[in-house]
Protein backbone atom coordinates (compact mmCIF):
# COMPACT_ATOMS: atom_id res chain seq x y z
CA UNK A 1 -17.98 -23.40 -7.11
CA UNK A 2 -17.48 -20.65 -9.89
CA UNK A 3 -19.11 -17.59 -9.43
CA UNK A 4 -20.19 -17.70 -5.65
CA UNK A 5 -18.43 -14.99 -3.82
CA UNK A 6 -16.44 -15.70 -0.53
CA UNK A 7 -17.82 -17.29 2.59
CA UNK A 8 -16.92 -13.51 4.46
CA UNK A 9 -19.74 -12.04 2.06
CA UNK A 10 -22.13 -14.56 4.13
CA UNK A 11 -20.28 -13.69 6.86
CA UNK A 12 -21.01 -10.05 6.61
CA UNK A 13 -24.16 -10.39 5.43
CA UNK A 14 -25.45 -12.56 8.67
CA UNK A 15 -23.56 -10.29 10.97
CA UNK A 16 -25.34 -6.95 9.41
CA UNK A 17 -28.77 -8.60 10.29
CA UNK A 18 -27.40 -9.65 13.70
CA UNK A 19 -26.51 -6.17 14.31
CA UNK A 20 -30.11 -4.97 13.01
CA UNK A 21 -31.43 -7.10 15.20
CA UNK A 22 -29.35 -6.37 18.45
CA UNK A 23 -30.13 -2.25 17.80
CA UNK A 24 -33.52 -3.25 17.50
CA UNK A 25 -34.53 -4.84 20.30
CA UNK A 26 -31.48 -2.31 22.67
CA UNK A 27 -32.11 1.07 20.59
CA UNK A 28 -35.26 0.84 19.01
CA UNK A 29 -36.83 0.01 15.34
CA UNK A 30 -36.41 3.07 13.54
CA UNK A 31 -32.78 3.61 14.37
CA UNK A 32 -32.53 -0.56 12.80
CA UNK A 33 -34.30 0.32 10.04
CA UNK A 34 -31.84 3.15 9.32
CA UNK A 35 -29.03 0.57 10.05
CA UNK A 36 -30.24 -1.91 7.43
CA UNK A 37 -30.80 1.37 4.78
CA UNK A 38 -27.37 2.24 5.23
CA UNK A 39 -26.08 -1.34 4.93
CA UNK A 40 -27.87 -1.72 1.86
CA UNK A 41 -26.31 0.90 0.31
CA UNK A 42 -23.34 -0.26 1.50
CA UNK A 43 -24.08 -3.61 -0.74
CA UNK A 44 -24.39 -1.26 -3.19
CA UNK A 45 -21.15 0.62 -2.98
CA UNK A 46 -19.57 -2.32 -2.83
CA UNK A 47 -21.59 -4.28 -6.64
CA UNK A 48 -20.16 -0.59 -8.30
CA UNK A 49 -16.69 -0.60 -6.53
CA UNK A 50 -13.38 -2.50 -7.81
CA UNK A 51 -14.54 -5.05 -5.01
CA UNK A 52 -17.49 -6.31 -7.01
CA UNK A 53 -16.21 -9.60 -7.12
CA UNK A 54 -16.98 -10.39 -3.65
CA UNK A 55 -21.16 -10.21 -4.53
CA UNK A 56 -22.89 -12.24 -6.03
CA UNK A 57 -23.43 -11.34 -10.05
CA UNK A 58 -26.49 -12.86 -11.25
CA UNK A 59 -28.18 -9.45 -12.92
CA UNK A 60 -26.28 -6.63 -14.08
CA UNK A 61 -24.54 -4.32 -12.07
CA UNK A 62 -27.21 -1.91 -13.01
CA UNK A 63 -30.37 -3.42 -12.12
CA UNK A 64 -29.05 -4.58 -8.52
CA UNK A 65 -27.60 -0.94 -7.79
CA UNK A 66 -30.51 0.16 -8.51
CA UNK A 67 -32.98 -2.65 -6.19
CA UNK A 68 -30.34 -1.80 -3.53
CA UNK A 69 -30.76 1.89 -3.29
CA UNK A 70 -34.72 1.79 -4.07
CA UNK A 71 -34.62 -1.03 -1.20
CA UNK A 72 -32.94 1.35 1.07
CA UNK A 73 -34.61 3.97 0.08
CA UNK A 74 -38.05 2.65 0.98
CA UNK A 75 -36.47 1.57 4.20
CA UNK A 76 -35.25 4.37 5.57
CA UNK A 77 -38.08 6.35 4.69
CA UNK A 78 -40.39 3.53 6.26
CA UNK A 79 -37.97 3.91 9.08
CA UNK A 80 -39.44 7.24 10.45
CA UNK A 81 -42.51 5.75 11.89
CA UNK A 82 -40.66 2.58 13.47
CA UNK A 83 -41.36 3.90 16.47
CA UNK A 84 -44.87 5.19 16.41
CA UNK A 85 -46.53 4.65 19.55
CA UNK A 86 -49.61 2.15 19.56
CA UNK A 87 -52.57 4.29 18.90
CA UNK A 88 -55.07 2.21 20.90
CA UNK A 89 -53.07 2.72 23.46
CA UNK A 90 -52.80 6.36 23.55
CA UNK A 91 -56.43 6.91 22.78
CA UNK A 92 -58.19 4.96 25.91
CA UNK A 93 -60.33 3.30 23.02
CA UNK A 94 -60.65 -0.04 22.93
């Protein structure tokens, strides 16, 4: 089909989750959720590189640079209480 991007994007893709997933449950949650940020702007690099033709182009360039980084953004700063300990219990209330 014209215009999807190699089955190693998918590839990729489905092994950067994997991984997110793996130093998740071994490392902990906030060191995944800086794992996916930098991923994503990975993705990112990659739409604005020479290499663009391996993602997907449905929008602009622009406008998915731009959800990328604002995704992984959010993410990473999200990230930082990942791994709050449970406040009930800390507290001794119920």
């Amino acid at each position: 089909m014209k215009g999807l991007p190699p089955v190693g994007y998918y590839v990729v893709m489905l092994g950067v989750l994997a991984l997110v997933l793996v130093v998740g449950i071994i490392v902990g949650v906030q060191t995944a959720a800086f794992v996916l940020a930098g991923a994503l702007f990975v993705f990112a690099g990659v739409r604005v590189s020479k290499f663009n033709h391996l993602v997907p182009c449905i929008r602009s360039t622009f406008i998915d640079v731009l959800t990328l980084c604002v995704l992984a953004a959010a993410v990473a700063y999200f990230g930082m209480w990942g791994d709050t300990p449970n406040i009930l219990n800390n507290t001794g209330v119920m």
